[in-house]
Protein backbone atom coordinates (compact mmCIF):
# COMPACT_ATOMS: atom_id res chain seq x y z
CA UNK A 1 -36.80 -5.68 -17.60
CA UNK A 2 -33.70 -4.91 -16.44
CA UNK A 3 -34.31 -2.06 -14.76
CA UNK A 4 -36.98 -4.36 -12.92
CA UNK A 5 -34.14 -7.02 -11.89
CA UNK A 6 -32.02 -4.07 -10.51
CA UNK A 7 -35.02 -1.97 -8.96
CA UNK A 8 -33.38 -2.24 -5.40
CA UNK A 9 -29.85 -0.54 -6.96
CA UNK A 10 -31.78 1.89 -8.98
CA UNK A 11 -34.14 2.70 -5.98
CA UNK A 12 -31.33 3.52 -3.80
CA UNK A 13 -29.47 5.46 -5.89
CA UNK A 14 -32.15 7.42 -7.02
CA UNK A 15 -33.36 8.43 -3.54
CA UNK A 16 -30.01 9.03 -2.57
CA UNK A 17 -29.65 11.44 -5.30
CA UNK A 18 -32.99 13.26 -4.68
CA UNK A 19 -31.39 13.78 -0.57
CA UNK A 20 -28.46 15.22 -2.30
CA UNK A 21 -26.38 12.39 -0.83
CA UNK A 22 -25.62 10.31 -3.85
CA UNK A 23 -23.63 6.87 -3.61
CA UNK A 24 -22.24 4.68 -5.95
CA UNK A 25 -25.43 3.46 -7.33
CA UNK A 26 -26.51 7.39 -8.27
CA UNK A 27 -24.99 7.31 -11.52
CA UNK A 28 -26.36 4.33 -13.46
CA UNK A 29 -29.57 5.04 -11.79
CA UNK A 30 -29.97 8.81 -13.68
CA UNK A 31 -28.88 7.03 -16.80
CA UNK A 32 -31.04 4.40 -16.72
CA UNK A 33 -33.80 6.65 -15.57
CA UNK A 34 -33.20 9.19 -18.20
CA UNK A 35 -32.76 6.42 -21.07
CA UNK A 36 -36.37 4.96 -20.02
CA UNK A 37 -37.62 8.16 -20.49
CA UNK A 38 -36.48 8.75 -23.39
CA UNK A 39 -37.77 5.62 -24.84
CA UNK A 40 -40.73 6.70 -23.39
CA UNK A 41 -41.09 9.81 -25.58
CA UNK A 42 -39.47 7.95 -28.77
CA UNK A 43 -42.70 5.20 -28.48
CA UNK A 44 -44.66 8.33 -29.77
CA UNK A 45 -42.46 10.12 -31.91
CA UNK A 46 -41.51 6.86 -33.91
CA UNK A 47 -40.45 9.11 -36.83
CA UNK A 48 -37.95 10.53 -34.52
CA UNK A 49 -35.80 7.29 -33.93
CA UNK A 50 -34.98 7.14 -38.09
CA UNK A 51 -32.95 10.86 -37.52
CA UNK A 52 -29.09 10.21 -37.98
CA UNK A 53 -28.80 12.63 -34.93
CA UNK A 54 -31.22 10.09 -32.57
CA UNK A 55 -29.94 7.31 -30.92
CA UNK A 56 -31.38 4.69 -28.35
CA UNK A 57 -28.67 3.99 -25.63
CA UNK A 58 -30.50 1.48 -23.51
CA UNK A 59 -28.08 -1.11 -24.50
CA UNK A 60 -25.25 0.71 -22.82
CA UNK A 61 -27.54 1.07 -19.62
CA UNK A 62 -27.66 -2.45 -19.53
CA UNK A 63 -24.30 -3.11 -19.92
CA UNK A 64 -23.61 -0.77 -17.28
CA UNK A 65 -26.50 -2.05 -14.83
CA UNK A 66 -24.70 -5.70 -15.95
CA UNK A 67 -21.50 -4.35 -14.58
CA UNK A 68 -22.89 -3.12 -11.59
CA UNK A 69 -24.55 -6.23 -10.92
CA UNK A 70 -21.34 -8.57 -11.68
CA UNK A 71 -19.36 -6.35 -9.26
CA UNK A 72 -21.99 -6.12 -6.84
CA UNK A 73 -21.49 -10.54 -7.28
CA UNK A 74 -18.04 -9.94 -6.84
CA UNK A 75 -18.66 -7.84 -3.40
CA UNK A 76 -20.79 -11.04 -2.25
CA UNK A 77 -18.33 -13.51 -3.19
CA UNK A 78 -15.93 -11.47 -1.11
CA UNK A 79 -17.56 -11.60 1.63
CA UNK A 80 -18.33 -15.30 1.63
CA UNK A 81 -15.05 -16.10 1.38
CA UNK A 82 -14.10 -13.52 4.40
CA UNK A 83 -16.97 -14.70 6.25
CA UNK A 84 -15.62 -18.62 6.09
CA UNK A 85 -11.99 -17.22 7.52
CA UNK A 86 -13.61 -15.37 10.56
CA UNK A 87 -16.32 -18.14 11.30
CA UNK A 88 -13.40 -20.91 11.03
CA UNK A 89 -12.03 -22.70 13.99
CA UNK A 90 -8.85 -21.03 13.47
CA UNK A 91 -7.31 -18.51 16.25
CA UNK A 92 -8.53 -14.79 15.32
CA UNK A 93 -6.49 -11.44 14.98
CA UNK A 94 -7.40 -8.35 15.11
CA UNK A 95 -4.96 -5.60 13.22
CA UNK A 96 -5.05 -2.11 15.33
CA UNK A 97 -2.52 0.65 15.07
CA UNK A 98 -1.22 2.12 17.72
CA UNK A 99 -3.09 5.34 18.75
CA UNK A 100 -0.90 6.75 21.36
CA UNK A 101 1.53 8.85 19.60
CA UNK A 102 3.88 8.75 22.11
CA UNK A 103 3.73 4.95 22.20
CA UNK A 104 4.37 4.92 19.05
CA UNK A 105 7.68 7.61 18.66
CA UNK A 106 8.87 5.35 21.38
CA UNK A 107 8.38 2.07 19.69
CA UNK A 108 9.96 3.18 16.33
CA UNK A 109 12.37 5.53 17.60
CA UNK A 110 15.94 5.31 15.64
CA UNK A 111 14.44 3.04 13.24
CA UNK A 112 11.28 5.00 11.46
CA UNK A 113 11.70 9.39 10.71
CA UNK A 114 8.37 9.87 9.72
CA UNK A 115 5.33 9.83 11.78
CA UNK A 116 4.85 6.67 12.88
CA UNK A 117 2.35 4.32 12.31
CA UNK A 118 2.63 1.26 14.26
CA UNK A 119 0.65 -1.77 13.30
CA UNK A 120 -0.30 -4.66 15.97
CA UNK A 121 -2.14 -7.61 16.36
CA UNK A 122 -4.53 -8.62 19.04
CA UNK A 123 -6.19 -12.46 19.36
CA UNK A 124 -9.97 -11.67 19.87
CA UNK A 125 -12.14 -14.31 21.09
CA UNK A 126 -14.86 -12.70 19.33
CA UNK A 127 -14.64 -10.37 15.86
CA UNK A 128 -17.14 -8.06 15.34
CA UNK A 129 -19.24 -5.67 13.20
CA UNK A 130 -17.96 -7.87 10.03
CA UNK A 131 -20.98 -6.81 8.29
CA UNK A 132 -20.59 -2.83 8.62
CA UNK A 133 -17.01 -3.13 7.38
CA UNK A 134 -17.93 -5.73 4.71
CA UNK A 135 -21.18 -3.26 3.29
CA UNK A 136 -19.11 0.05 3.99
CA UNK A 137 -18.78 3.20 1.91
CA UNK A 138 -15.71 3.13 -0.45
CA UNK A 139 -14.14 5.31 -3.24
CA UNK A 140 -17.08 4.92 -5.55
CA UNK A 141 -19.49 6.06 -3.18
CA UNK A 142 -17.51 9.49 -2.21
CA UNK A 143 -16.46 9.78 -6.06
CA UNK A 144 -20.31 9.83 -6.65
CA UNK A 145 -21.18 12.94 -4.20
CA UNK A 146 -19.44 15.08 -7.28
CA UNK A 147 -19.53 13.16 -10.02
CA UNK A 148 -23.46 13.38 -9.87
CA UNK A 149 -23.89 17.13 -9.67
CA UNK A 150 -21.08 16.81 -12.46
CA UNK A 151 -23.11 14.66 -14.44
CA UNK A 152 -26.38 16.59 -14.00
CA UNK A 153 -24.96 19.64 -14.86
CA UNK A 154 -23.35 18.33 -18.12
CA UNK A 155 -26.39 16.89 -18.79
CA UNK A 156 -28.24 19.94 -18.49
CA UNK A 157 -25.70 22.08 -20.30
CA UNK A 158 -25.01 20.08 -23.41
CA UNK A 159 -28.68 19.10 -23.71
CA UNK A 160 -29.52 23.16 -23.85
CA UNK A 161 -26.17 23.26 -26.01
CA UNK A 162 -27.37 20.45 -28.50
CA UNK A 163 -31.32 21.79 -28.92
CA UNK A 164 -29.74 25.43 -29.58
CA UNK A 165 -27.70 24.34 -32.37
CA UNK A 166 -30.24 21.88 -33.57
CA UNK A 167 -33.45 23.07 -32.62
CA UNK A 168 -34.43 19.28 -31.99
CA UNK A 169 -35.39 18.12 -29.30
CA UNK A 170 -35.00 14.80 -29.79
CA UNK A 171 -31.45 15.38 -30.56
CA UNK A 172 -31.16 17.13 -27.28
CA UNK A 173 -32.78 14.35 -25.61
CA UNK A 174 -30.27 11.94 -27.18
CA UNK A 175 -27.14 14.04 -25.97
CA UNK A 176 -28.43 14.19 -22.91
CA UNK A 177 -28.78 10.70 -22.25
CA UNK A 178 -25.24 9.81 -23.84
CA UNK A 179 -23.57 12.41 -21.21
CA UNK A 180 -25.40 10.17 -18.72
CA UNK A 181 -23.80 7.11 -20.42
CA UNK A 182 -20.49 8.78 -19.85
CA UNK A 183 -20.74 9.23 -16.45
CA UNK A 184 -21.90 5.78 -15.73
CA UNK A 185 -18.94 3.96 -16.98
CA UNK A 186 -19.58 0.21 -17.24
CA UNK A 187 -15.78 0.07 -15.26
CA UNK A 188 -17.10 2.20 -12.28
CA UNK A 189 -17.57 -0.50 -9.41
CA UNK A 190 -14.98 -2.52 -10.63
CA UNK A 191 -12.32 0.21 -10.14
CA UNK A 192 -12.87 -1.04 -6.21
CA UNK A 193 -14.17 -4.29 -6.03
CA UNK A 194 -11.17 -5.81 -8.42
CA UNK A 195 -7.83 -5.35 -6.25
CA UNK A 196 -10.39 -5.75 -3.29
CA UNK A 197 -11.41 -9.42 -4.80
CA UNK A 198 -7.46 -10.08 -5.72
CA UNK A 199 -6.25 -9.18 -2.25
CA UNK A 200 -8.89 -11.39 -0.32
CA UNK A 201 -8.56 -14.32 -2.86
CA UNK A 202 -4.46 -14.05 -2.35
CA UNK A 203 -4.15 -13.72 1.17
CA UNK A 204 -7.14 -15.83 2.53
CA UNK A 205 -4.96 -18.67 1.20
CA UNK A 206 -2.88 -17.85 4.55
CA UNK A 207 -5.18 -16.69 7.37
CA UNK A 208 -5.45 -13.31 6.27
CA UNK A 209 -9.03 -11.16 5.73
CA UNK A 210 -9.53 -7.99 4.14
CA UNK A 211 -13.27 -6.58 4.91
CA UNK A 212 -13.44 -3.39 3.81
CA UNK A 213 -11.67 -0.81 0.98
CA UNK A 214 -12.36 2.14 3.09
CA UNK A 215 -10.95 1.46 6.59
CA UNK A 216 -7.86 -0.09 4.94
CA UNK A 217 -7.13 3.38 4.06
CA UNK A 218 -5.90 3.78 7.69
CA UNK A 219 -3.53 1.48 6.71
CA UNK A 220 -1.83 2.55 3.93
CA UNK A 221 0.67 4.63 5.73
CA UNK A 222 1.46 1.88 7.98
CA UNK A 223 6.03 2.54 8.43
CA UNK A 224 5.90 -0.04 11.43
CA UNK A 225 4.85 -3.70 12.45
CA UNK A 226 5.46 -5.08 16.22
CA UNK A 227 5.94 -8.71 16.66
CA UNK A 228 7.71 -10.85 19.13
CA UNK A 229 10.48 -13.30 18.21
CA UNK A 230 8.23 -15.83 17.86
CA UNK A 231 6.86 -14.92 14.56
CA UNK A 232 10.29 -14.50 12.78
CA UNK A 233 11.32 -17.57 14.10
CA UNK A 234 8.56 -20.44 14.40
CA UNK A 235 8.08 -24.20 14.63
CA UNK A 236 12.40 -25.34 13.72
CA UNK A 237 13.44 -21.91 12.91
CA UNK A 238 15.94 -22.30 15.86
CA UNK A 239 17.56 -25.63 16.30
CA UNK A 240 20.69 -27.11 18.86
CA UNK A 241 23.11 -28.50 18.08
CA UNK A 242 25.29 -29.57 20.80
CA UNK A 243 25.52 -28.52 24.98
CA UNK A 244 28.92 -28.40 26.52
CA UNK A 245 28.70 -28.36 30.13
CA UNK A 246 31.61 -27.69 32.59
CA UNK A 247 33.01 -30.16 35.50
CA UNK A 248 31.24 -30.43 38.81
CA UNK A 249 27.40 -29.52 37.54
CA UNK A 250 24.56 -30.95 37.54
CA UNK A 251 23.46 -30.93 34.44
CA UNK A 252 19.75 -32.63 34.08
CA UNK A 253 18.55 -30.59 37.48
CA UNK A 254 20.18 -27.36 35.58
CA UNK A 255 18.69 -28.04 32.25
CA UNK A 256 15.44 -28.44 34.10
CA UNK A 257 15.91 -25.05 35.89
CA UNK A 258 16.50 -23.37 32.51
CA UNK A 259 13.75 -24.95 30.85
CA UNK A 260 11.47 -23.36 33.10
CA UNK A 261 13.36 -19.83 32.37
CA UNK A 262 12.68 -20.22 29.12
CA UNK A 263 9.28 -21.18 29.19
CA UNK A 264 8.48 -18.76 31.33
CA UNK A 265 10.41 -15.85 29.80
CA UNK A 266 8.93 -16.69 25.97
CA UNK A 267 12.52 -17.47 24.68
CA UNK A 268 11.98 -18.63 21.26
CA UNK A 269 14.40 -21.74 22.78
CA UNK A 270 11.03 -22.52 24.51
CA UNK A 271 10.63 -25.16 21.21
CA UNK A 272 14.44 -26.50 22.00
CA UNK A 273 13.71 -27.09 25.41
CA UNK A 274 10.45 -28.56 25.39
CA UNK A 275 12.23 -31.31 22.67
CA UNK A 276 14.74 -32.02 26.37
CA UNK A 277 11.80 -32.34 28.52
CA UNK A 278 9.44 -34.02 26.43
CA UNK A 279 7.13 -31.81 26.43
CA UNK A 280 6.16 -32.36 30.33
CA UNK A 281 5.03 -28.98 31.71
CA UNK A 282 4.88 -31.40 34.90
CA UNK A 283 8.72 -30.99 35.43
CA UNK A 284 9.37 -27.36 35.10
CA UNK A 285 9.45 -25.24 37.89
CA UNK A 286 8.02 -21.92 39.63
CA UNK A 287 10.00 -19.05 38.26
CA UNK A 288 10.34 -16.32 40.36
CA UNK A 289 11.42 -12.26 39.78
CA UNK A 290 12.37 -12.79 36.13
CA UNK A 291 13.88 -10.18 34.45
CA UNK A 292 15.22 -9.19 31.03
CA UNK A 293 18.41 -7.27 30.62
CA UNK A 294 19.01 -5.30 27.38
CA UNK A 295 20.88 -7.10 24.85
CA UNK A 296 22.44 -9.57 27.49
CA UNK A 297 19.77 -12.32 28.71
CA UNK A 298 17.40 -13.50 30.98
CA UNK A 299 17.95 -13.55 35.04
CA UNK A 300 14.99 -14.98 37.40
CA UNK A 301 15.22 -17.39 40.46
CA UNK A 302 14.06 -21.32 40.73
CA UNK A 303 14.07 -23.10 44.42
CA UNK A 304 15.89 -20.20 45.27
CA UNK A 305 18.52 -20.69 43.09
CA UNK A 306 19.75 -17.84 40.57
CA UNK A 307 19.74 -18.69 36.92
CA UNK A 308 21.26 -16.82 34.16
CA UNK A 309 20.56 -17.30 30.78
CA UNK A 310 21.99 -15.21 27.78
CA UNK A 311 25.49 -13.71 26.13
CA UNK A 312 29.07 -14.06 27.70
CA UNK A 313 28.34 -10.05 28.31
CA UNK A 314 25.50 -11.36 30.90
CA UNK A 315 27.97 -14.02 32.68
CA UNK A 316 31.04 -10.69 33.24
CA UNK A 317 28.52 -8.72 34.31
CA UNK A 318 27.11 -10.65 37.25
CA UNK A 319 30.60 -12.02 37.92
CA UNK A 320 30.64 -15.62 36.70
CA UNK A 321 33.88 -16.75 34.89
CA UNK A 322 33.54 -17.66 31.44
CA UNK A 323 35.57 -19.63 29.06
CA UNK A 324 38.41 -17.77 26.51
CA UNK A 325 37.71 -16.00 23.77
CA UNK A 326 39.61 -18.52 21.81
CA UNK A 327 37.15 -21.06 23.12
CA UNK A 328 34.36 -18.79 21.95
CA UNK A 329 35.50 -18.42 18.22
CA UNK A 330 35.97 -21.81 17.33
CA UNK A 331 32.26 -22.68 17.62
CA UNK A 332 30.91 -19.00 16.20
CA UNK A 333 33.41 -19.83 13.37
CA UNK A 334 31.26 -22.53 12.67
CA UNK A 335 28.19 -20.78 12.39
CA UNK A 336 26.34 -21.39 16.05
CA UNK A 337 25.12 -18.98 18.28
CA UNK A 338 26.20 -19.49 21.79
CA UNK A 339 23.80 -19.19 24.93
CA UNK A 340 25.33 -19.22 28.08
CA UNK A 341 23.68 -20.83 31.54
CA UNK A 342 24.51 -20.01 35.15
CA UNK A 343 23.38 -21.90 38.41
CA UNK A 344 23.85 -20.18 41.39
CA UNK A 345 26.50 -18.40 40.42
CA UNK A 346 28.69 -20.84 38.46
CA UNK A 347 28.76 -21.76 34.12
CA UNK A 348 27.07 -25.05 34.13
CA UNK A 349 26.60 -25.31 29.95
CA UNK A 350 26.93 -23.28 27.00
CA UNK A 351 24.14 -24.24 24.37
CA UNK A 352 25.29 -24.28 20.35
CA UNK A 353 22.61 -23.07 18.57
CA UNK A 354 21.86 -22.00 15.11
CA UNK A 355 18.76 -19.38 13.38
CA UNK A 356 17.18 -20.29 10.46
CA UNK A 357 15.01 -18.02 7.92
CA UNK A 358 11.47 -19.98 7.29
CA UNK A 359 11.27 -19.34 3.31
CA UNK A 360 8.18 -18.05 4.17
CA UNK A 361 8.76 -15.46 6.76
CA UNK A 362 11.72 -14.22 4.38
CA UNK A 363 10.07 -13.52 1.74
CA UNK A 364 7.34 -11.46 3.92
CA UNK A 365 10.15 -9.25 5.66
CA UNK A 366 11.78 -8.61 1.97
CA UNK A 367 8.10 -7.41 1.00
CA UNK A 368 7.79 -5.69 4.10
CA UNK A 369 11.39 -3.68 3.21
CA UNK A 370 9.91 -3.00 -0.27
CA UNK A 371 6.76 -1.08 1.44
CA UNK A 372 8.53 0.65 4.03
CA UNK A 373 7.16 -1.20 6.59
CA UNK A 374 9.88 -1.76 9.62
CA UNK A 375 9.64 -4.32 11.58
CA UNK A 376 9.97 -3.56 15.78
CA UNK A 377 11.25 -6.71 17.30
CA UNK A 378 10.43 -7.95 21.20
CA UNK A 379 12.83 -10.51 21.59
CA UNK A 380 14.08 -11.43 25.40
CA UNK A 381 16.44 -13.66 23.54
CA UNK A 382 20.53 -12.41 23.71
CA UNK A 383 21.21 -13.75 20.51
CA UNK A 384 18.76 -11.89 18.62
CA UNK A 385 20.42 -8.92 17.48
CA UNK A 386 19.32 -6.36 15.06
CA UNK A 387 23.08 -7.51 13.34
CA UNK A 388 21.52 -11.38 13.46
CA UNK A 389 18.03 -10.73 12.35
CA UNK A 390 19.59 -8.99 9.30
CA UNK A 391 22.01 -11.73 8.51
CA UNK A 392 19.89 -14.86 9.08
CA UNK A 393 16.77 -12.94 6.81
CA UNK A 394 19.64 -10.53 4.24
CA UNK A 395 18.07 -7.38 5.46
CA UNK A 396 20.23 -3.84 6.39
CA UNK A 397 20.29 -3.78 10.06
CA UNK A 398 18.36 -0.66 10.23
CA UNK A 399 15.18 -2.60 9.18
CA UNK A 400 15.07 -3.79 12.48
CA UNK A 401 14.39 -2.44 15.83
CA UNK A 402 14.65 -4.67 19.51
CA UNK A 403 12.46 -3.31 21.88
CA UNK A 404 14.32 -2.34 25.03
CA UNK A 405 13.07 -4.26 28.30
CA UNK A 406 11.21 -0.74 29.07
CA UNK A 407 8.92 -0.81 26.50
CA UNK A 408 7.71 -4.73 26.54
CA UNK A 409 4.72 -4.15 29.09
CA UNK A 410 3.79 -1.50 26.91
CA UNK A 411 3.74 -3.98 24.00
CA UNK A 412 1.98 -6.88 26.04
CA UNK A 413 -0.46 -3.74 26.42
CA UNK A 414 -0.89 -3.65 22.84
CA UNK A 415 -0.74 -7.38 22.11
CA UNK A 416 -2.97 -8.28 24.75
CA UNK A 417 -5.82 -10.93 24.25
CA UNK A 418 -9.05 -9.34 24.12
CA UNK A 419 -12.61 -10.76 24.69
CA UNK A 420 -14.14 -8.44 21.35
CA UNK A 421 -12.25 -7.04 18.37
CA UNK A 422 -13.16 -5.30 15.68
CA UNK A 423 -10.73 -3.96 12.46
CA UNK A 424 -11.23 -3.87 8.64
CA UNK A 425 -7.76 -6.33 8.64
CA UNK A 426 -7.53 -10.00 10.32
CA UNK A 427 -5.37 -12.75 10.32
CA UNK A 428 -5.39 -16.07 11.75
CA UNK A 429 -1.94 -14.44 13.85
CA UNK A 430 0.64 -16.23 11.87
CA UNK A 431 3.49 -13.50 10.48
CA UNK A 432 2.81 -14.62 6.96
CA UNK A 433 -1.11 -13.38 7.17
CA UNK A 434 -0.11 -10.74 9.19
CA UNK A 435 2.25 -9.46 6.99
CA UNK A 436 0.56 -10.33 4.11
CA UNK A 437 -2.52 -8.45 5.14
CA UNK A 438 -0.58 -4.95 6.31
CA UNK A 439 0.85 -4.93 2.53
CA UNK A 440 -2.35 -5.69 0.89
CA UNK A 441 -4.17 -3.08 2.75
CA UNK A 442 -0.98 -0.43 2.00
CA UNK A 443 -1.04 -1.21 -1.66
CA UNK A 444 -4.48 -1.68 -2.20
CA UNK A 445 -4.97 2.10 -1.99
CA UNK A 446 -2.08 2.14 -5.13
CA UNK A 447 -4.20 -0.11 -6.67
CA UNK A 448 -7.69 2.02 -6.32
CA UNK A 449 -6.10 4.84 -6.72
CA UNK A 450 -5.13 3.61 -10.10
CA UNK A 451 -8.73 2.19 -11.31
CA UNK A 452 -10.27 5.41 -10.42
CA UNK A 453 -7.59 7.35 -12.35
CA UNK A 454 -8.67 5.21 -15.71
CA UNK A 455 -12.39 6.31 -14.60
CA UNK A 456 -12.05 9.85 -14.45
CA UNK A 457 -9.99 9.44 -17.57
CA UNK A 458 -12.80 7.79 -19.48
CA UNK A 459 -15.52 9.92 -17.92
CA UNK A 460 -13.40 13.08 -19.00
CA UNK A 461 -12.64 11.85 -22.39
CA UNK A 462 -15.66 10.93 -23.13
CA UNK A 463 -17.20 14.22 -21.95
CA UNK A 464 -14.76 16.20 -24.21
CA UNK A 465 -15.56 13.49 -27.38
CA UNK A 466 -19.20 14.97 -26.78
CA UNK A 467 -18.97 18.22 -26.44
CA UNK A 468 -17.07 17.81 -29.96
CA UNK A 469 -19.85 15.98 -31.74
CA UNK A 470 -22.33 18.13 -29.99
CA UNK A 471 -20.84 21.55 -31.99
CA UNK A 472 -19.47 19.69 -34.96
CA UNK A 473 -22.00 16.60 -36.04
CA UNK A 474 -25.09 16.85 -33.57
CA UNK A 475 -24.42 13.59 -32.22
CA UNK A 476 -25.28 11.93 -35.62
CA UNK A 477 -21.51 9.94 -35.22
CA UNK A 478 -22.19 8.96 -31.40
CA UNK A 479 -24.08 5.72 -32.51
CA UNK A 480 -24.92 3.03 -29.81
CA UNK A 481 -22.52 0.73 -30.97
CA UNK A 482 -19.47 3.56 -30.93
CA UNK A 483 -20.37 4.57 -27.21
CA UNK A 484 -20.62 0.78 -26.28
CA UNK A 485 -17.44 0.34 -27.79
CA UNK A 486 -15.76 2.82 -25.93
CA UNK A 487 -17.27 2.01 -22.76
CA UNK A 488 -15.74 -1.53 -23.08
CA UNK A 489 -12.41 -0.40 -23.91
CA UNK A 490 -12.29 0.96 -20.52
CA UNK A 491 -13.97 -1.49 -18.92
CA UNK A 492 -10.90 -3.68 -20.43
CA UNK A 493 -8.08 -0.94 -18.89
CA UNK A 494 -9.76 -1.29 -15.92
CA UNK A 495 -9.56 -5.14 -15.47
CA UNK A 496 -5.71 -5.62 -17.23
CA UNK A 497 -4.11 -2.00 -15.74
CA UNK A 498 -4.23 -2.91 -11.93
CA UNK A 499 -3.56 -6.08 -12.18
CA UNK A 500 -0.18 -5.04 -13.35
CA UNK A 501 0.22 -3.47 -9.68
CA UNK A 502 1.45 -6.66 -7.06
CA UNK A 503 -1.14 -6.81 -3.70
């Protein structure tokens, strides 16, 4: 009967395994196959089953074709869950590393040694083929193409071994189908489908989705992430607290001229500013030939009027007088940040301004650091400095990268909104999911790596403990119960071991 309720598993594996292609379904099929059979011939040899050296293992093939079936729930349940993230109202991103090498030594140059791999996101109004990476081949299915000939061969080999020493074929027969057992741990599919369950339950919690175990691998050596500004520093992150403006300007029509800088630059003061205007887009202003100089600011033109916005550096070096130094360190002494703003060619205000670490995106960039994952910052925003990112978030400076001006167009390139996107990682394009996603997918493979380790160790253990009874006992000590046993011992080490690697 149970081979009945899992004739659909057992069909496919077993037809893979006749084209030679075998998948993760291959194994538990030969057992179960072979233990049917050999219930088949024990129905007429009844006086066979009383031997000491006999033994009936169906009850182990269920178990296994249990386990299979639980994990195969698991798989479902996975995708359910993924399925609700990607068919929510939320804003969809698609994770894509960066294929151009030479984008990429660029992008990560003095910050990452090896060869990079650069990890983006894209918002895609559309994601597709979420059902090829959901259903896709994994571990277990490319462990299978030689653990079956493995299996069949040991099968073959200990059988011969067993009715040599025994001259009984029934014994034969019985260590056959207990090297089948073997091979079919009831752990297999969960070595996979565990960390793959943890990850998606953990970070679908924040936007983030996880379809499939093999295309993560791609992922795994991921050194690099590219954001903007933005995503370190959202919502309050960045906060003023005072302007001081200088005799003889204007200051509401300049305030309005640099709120449409901002706005149209993607200053992460565009939150500050929009507080000033109210959030009227009605009142800013056409910006004209805007342009980001390294490290120092933002110039453009509005009504034909320049406008400077950025670091004292940016004032001295298109001429404008700026206050003292003296002037200067009494308000950095206090913590702000100063941003300085120029009308047509004169200091109308300095803003005081302070950066804040969101708990959240802190604890993602320590994670980050603790996976090797840099982060490569576009920021058209003087104050951000590699020096301030690593204060406001207690990083080493070296974490972090600013993208020169040359190299944003090839990051809006990158970041660019497509109509279609497909990739095995998503996130609703917040830096927590994001994040969170990038150092599931790069420790998953830890994680897999480690599940399949404790089933090779049980399949080769178990094979030696065999080969043992086979030349010492004739199997008459490999009773159901003491292979069942065994088999659930691992299938224990495989739930509690991973889970004492962090996703």
């Amino acid at each position: 009967s149970s081979m009945v309720v899992c004739c659909s598993s057992l069909g496919e594996g077993l037809l893979s395994a006749v084209r030679l292609h075998p998948n993760r379904d291959s194994l538990v099929s030969l057992a179960a196959l072979f233990s049917l059979v050999q219930m088949v011939v024990s129905f007429f040899r009844i006086e066979a089953v009383t031997a000491p050296s006999v033994h009936l293992y169906g009850l182990v093939v269920i178990g296994a074709l249990l386990c299979n079936s639980f994990a195969k729930y698991f798989a479902i349940n996975r995708m359910i869950l993924n399925f609700r993230m990607v068919s929510s109202g939320y804003d969809k991103y698609v994770t894509t590393l960066v294929e151009d090498e030479s984008v990429a030594l660029e992008l990560t140059r003095g910050v990452v040694s090896d060869i990079p791999t650069v990890a983006v996101q894209q918002k895609a109004d559309f994601v597709t083929d979420f059902i090829g990476y959901s259903i896709d081949t994994d571990a277990t299915d490319e462990y299978a193409k030689y653990l079956t000939p493995l299996a069949v061969g040991f099968t073959i080999l200990l059988g011969a071994v067993s009715f040599f020493m025994t001259r009984n074929a029934d014994t034969a027969l019985t260590t056959a189908a207990a090297v089948l057992c073997v091979f079919s741990p009831l752990s297999y599919l969960f070595s996979v489908c565990l960390p793959m369950s943890r990850a998606v339950r953990k970070y679908s919690k924040h936007g983030g989705v996880i379809l499939s175990p093999s295309e993560v691998d791609d992922f795994c050596y991921t050194n690099a992430a590219a954001v903007s500004a933005h995503d370190l520093f959202p919502g309050n992150a960045v906060k003023l607290y005072g302007i001081k403006t200088f005799a003889g300007q204007r200051i509401d029509e300049a305030l309005m001229d640099a709120a449409s800088v901002i706005e149209a630059s993607g200053s992460v003061l565009a939150n500050v500013f929009r507080q000033i205007t109210g959030g009227d887009s009605k009142l800013l202003r056409p910006v004209d030939t805007l342009v980001y100089e390294d490290g120092m600011g933002i110039s453009a033109w509005v009504d034909n009027k320049r406008v400077l916005i950025g670091s004292r550096d940016l004032m001295v070096n298109h001429g404008i007088s700026v206050p003292s130094r003296d002037y200067e360190e009494r308000y950095l002494n206090e913590g702000h940040d100063l941003i300085y703003l120029s009308t047509s060619g004169e200091l109308t205000a300095v803003f005081l301004t302070k950066f804040f670490a969101a708990p959240e995106v802190k604890a993602c960039i320590r994670r980050l650091e603790d996976n090797g994952i840099h982060l490569i910052v576009k920021s058209v925003d003087a104050v951000i400095t590699q020096q301030k990112l690593a204060e406001v978030f207690d990083e080493d400076p070296s974490f972090f990268k600013i993208l020169p001006a040359r190299l944003h167009a090839a990051y809006d390139a990158l970041t660019a909104p497509v109509e279609r996107g497909a990739s095995s990682v998503l996130s609703n394009g917040s830096f927590h999911s994001f994040a969170g996603s990038l150092i599931a997918a790069k420790r998953m493979k830890g994680a897999i790596l480690l599940g399949s380790i404790i089933q090779f160790a049980a399949i080769g253990l178990g094979v030696l403990m065999l080969i043992a009874l086979t030349l010492v006992s004739g199997m008459s000590e490999m009773k159901v119960l003491s292979l069942l046993i065994y088999e659930v011992v691992w299938l224990a080490a495989t739930f509690l071991i991973p889970r004492l690697k962090t996703l």
